[in-house]
PDB file of N, CA and C in Angstrom:
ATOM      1  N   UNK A   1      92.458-102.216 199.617  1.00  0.00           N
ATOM      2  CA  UNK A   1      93.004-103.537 199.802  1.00  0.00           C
ATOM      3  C   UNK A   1      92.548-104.473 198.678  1.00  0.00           C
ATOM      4  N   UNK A   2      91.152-104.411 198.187  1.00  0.00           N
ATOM      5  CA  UNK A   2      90.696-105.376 196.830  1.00  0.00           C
ATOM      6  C   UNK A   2      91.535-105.021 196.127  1.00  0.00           C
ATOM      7  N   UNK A   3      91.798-103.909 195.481  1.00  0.00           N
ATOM      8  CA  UNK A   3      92.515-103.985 194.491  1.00  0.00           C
ATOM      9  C   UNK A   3      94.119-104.381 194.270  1.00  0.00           C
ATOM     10  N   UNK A   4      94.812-104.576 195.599  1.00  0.00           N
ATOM     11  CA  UNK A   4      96.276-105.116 195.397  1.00  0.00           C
ATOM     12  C   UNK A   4      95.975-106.950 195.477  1.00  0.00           C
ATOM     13  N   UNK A   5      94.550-107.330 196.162  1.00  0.00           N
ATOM     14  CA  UNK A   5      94.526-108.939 195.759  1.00  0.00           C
ATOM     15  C   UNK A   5      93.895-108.690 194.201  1.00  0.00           C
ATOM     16  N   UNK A   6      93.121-108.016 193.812  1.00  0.00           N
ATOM     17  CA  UNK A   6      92.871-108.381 192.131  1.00  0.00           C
ATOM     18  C   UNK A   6      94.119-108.106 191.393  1.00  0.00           C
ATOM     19  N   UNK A   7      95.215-107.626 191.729  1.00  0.00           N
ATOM     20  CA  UNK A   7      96.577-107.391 191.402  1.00  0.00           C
ATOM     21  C   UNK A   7      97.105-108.709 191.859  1.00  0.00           C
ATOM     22  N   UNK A   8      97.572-109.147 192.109  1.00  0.00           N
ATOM     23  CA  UNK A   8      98.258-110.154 193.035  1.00  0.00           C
ATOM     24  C   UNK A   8      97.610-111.477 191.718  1.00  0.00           C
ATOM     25  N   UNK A   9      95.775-111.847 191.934  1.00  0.00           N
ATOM     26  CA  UNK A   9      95.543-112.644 191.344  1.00  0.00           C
ATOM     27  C   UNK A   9      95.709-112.143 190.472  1.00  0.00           C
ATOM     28  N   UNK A  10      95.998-111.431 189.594  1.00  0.00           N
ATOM     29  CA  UNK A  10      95.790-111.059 188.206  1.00  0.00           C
ATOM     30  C   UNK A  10      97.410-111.927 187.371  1.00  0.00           C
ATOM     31  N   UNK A  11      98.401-111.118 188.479  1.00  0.00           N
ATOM     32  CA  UNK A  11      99.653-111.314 188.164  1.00  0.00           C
ATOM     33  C   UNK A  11      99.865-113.045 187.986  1.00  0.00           C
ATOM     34  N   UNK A  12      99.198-113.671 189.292  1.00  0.00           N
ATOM     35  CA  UNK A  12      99.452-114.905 189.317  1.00  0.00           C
ATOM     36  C   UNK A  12      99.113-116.120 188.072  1.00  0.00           C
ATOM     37  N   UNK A  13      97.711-115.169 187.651  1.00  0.00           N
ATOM     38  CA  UNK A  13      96.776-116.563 186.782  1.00  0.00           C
ATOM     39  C   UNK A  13      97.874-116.075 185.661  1.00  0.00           C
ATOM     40  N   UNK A  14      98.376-114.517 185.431  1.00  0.00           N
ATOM     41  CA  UNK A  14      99.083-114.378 183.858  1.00  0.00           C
ATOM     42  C   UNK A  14     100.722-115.453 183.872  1.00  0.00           C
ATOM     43  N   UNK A  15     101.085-115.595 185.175  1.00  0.00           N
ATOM     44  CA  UNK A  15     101.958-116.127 185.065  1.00  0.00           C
ATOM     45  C   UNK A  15     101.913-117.579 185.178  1.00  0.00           C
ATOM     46  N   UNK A  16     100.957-118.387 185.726  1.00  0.00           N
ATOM     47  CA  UNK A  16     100.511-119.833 185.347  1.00  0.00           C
ATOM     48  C   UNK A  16     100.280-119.921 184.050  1.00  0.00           C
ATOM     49  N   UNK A  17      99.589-119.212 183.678  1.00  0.00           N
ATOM     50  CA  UNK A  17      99.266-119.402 181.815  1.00  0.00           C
ATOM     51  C   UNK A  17     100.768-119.524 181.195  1.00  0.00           C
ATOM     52  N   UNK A  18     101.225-118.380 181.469  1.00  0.00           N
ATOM     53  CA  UNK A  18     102.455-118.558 180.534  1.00  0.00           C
ATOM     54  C   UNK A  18     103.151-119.490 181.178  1.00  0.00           C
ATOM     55  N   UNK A  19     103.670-120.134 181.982  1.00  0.00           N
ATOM     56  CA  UNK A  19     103.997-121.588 182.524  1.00  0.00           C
ATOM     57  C   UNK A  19     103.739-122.235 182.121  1.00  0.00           C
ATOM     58  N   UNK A  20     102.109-122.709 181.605  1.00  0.00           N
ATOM     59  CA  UNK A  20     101.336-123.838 181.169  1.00  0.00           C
ATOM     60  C   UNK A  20     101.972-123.757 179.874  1.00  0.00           C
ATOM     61  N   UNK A  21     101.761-122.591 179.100  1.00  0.00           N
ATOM     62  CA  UNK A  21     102.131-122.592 177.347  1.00  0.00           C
ATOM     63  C   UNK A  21     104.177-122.694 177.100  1.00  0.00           C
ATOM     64  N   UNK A  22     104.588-122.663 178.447  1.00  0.00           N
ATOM     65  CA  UNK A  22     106.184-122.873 177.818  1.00  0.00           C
ATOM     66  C   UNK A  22     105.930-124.385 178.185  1.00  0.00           C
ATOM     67  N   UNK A  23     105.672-125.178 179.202  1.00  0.00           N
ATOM     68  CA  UNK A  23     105.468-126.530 179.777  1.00  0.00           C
ATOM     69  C   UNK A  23     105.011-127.283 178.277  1.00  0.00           C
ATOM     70  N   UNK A  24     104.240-126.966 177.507  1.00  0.00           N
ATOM     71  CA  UNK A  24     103.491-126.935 176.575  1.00  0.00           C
ATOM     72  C   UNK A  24     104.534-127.481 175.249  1.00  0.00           C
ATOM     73  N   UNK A  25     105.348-126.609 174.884  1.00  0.00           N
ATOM     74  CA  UNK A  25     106.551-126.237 174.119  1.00  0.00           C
ATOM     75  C   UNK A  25     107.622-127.692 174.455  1.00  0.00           C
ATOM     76  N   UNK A  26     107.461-128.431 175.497  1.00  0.00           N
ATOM     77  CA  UNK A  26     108.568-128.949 176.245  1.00  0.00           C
ATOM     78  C   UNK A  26     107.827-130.868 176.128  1.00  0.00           C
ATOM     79  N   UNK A  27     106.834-130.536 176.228  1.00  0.00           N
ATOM     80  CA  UNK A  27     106.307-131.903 176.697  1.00  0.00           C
ATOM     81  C   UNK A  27     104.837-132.546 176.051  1.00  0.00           C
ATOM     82  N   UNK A  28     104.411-133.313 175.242  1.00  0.00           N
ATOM     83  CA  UNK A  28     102.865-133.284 174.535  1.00  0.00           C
ATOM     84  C   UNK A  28     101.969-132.895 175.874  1.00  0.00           C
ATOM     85  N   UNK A  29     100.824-132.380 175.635  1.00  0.00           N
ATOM     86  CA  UNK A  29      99.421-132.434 176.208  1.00  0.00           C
ATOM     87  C   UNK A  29      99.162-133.507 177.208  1.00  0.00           C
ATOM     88  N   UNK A  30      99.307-134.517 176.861  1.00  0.00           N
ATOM     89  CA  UNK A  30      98.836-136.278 176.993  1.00  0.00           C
ATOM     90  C   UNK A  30      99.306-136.316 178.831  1.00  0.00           C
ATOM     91  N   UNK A  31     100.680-135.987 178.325  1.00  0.00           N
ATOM     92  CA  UNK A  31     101.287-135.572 179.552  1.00  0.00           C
ATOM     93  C   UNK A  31     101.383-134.830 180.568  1.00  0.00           C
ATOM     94  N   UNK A  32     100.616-133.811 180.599  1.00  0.00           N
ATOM     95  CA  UNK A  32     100.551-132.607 181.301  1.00  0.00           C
ATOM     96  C   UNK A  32      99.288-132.365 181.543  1.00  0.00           C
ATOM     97  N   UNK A  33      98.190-132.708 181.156  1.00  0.00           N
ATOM     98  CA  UNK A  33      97.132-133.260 181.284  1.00  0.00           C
ATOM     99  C   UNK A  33      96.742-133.068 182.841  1.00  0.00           C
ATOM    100  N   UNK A  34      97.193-134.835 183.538  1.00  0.00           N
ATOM    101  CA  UNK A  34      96.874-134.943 184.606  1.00  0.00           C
ATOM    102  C   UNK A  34      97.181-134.077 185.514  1.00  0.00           C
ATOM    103  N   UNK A  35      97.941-133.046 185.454  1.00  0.00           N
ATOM    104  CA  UNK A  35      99.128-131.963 186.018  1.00  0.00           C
ATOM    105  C   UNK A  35      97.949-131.099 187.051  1.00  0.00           C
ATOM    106  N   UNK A  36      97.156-130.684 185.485  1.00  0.00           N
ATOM    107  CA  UNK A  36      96.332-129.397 185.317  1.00  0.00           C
ATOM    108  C   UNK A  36      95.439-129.642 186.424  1.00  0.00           C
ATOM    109  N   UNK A  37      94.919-130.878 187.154  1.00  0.00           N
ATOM    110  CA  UNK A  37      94.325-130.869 188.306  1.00  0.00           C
ATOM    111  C   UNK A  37      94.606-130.251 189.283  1.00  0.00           C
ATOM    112  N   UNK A  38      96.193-129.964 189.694  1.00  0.00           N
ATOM    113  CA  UNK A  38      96.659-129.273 190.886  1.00  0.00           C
ATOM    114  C   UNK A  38      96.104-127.900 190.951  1.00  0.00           C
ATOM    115  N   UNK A  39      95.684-127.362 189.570  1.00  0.00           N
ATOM    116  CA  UNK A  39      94.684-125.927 189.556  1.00  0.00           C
ATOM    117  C   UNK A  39      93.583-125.811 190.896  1.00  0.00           C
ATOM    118  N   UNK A  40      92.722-127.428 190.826  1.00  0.00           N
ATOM    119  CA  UNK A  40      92.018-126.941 191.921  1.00  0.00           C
ATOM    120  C   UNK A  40      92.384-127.175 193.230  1.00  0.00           C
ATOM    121  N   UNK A  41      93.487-127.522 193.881  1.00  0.00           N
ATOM    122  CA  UNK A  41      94.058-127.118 195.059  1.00  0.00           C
ATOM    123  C   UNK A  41      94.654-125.919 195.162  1.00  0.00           C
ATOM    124  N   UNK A  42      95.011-125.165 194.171  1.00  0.00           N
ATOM    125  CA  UNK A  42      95.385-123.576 194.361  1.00  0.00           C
ATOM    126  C   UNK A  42      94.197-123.220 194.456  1.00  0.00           C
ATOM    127  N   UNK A  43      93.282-122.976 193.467  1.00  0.00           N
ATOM    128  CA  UNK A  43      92.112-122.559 193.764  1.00  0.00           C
ATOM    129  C   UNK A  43      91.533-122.292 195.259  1.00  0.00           C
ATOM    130  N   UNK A  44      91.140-123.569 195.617  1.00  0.00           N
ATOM    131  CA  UNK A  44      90.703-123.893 196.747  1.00  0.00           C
ATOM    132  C   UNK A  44      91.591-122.795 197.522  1.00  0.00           C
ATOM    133  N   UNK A  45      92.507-123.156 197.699  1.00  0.00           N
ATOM    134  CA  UNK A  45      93.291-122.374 199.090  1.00  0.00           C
ATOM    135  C   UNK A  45      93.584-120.810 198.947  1.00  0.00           C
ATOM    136  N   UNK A  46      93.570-120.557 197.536  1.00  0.00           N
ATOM    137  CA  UNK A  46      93.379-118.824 197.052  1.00  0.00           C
ATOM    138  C   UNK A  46      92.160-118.763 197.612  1.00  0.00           C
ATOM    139  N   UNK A  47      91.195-119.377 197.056  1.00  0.00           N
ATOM    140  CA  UNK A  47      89.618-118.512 197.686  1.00  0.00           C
ATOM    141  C   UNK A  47      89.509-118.509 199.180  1.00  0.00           C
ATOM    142  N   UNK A  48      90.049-119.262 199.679  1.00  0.00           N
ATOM    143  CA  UNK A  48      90.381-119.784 201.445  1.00  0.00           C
ATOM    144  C   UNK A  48      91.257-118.692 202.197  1.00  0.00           C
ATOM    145  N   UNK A  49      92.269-118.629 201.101  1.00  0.00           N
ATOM    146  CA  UNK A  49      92.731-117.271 202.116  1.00  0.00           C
ATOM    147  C   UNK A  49      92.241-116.031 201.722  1.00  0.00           C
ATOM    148  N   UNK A  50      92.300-115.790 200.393  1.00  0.00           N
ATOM    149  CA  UNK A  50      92.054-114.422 199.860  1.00  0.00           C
ATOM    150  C   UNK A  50      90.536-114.329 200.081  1.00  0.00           C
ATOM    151  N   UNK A  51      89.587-114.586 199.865  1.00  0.00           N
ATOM    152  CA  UNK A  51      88.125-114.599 200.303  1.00  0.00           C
ATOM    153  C   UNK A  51      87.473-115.350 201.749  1.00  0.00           C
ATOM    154  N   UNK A  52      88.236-116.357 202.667  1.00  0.00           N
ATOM    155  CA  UNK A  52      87.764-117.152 203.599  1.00  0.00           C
ATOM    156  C   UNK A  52      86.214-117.318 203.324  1.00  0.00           C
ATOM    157  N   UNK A  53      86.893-118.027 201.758  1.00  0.00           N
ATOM    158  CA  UNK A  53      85.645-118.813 201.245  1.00  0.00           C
ATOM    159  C   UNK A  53      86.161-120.435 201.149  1.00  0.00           C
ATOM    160  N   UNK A  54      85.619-121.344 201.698  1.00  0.00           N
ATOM    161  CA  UNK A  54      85.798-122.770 201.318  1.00  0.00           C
ATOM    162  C   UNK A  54      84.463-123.084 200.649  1.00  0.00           C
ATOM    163  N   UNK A  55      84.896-124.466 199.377  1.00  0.00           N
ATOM    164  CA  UNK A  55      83.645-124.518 198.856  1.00  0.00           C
ATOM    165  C   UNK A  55      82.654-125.962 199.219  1.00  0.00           C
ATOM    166  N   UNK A  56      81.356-126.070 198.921  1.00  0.00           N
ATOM    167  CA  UNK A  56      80.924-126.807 199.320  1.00  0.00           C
ATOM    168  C   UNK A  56      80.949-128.512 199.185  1.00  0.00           C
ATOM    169  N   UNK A  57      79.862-128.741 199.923  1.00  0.00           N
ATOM    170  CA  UNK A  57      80.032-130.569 199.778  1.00  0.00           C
ATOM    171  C   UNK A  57      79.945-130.752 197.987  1.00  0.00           C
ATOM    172  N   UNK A  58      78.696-130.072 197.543  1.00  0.00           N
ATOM    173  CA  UNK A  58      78.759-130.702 196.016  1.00  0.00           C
ATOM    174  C   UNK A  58      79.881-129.886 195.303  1.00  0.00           C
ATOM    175  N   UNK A  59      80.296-129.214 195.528  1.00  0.00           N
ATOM    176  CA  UNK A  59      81.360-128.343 195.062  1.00  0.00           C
ATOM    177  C   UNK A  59      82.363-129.833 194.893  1.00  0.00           C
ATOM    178  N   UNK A  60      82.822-130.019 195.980  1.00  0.00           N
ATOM    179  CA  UNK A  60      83.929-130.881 196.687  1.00  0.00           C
ATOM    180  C   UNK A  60      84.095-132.305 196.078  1.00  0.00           C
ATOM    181  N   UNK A  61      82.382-132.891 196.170  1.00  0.00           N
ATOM    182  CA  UNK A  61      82.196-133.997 195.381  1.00  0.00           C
ATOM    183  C   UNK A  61      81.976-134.106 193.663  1.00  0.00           C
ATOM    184  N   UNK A  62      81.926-132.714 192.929  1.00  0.00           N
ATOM    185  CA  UNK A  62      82.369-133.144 191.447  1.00  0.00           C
ATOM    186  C   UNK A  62      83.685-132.684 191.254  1.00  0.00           C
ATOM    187  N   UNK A  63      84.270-131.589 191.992  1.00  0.00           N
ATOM    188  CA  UNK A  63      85.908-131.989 191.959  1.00  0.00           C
ATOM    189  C   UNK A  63      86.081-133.723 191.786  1.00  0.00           C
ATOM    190  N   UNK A  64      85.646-134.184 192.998  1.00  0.00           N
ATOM    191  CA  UNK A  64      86.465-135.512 193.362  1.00  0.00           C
ATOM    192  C   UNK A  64      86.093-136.266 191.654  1.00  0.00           C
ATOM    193  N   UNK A  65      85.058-136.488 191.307  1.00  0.00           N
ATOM    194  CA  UNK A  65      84.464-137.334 189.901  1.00  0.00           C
ATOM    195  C   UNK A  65      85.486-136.568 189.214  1.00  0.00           C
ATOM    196  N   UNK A  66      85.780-135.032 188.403  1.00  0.00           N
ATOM    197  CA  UNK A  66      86.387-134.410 187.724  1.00  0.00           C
ATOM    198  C   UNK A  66      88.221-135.395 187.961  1.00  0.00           C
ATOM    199  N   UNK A  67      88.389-135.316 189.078  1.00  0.00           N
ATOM    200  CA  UNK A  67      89.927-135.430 189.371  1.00  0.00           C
ATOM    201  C   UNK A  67      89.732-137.401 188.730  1.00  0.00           C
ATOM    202  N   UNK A  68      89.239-138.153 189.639  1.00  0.00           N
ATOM    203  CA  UNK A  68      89.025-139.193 189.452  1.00  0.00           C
ATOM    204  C   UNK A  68      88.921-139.842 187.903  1.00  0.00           C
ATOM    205  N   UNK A  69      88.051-139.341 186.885  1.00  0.00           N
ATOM    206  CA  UNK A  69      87.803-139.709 185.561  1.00  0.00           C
ATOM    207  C   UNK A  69      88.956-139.572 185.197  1.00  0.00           C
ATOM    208  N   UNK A  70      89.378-138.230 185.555  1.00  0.00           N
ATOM    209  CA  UNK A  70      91.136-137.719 184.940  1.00  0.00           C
ATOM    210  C   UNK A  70      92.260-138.697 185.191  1.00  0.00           C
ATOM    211  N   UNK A  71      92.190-139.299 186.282  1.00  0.00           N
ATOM    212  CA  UNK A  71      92.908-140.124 186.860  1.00  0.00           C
ATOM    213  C   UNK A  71      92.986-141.426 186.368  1.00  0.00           C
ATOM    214  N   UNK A  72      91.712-142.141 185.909  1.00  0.00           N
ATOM    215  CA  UNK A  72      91.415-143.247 185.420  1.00  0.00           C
ATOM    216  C   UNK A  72      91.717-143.260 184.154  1.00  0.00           C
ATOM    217  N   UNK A  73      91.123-142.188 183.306  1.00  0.00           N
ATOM    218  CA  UNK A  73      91.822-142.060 181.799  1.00  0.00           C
ATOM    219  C   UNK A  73      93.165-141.974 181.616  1.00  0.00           C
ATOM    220  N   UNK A  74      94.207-141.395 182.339  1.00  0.00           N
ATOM    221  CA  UNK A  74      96.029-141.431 182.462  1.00  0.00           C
ATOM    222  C   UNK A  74      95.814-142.966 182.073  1.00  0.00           C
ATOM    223  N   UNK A  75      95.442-143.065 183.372  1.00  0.00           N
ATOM    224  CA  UNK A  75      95.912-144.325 183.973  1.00  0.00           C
ATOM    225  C   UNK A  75      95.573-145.383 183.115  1.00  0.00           C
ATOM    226  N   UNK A  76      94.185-145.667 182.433  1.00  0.00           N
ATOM    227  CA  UNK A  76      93.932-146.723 181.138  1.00  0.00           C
ATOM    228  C   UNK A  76      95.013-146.256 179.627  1.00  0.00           C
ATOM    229  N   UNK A  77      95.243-145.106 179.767  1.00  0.00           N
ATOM    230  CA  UNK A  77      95.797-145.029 178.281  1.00  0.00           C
ATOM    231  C   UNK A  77      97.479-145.010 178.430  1.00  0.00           C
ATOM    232  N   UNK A  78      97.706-145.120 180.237  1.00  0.00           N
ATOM    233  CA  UNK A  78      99.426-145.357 180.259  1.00  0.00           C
ATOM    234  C   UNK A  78      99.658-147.118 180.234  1.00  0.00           C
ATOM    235  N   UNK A  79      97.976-147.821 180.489  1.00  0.00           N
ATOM    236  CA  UNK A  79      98.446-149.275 180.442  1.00  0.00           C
ATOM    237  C   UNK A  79      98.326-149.995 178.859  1.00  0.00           C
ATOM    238  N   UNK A  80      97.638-148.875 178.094  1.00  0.00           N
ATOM    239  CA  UNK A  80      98.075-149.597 177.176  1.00  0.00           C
ATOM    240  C   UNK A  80      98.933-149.689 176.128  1.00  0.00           C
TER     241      UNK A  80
END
């Protein structure tokens, strides 16, 4: 059974990458940027189902700073 989920994830991360690099082709960085956060809600819910691993409080709370800074930087360099 491990080995059809290390199949499964394997297939998945090769095909986000190549998503990210045609997305890439289409639109600057600047832009797509803030995007790349939704990584850690897949994350999260891959390790949740595929491992019924959830991660912890400090886990949880430098996500939140990580997402947040990300958020604030869009957000100062779309006001000016």
């Amino acid at each position: 059974m491990l080995p059809t989920y290390l199949g499964v994830m394997a297939n998945g991360g090769m095909a986000g990458h190549f998503l990210l690099i045609r997305a890439m082709a289409f639109a600057p960085a600047s832009t797509l940027s803030p995007l790349i956060y939704v990584q850690l809600v897949w994350a999260t819910l891959m390790g949740w189902l595929v491992f019924g691993d959830l991660p912890g409080a400090s886990a949880i709370g430098g996500a939140a700073i990580i997402v947040a800074s990300g958020l604030l930087s869009a957000w100062l360099a779309h006001r000016r």
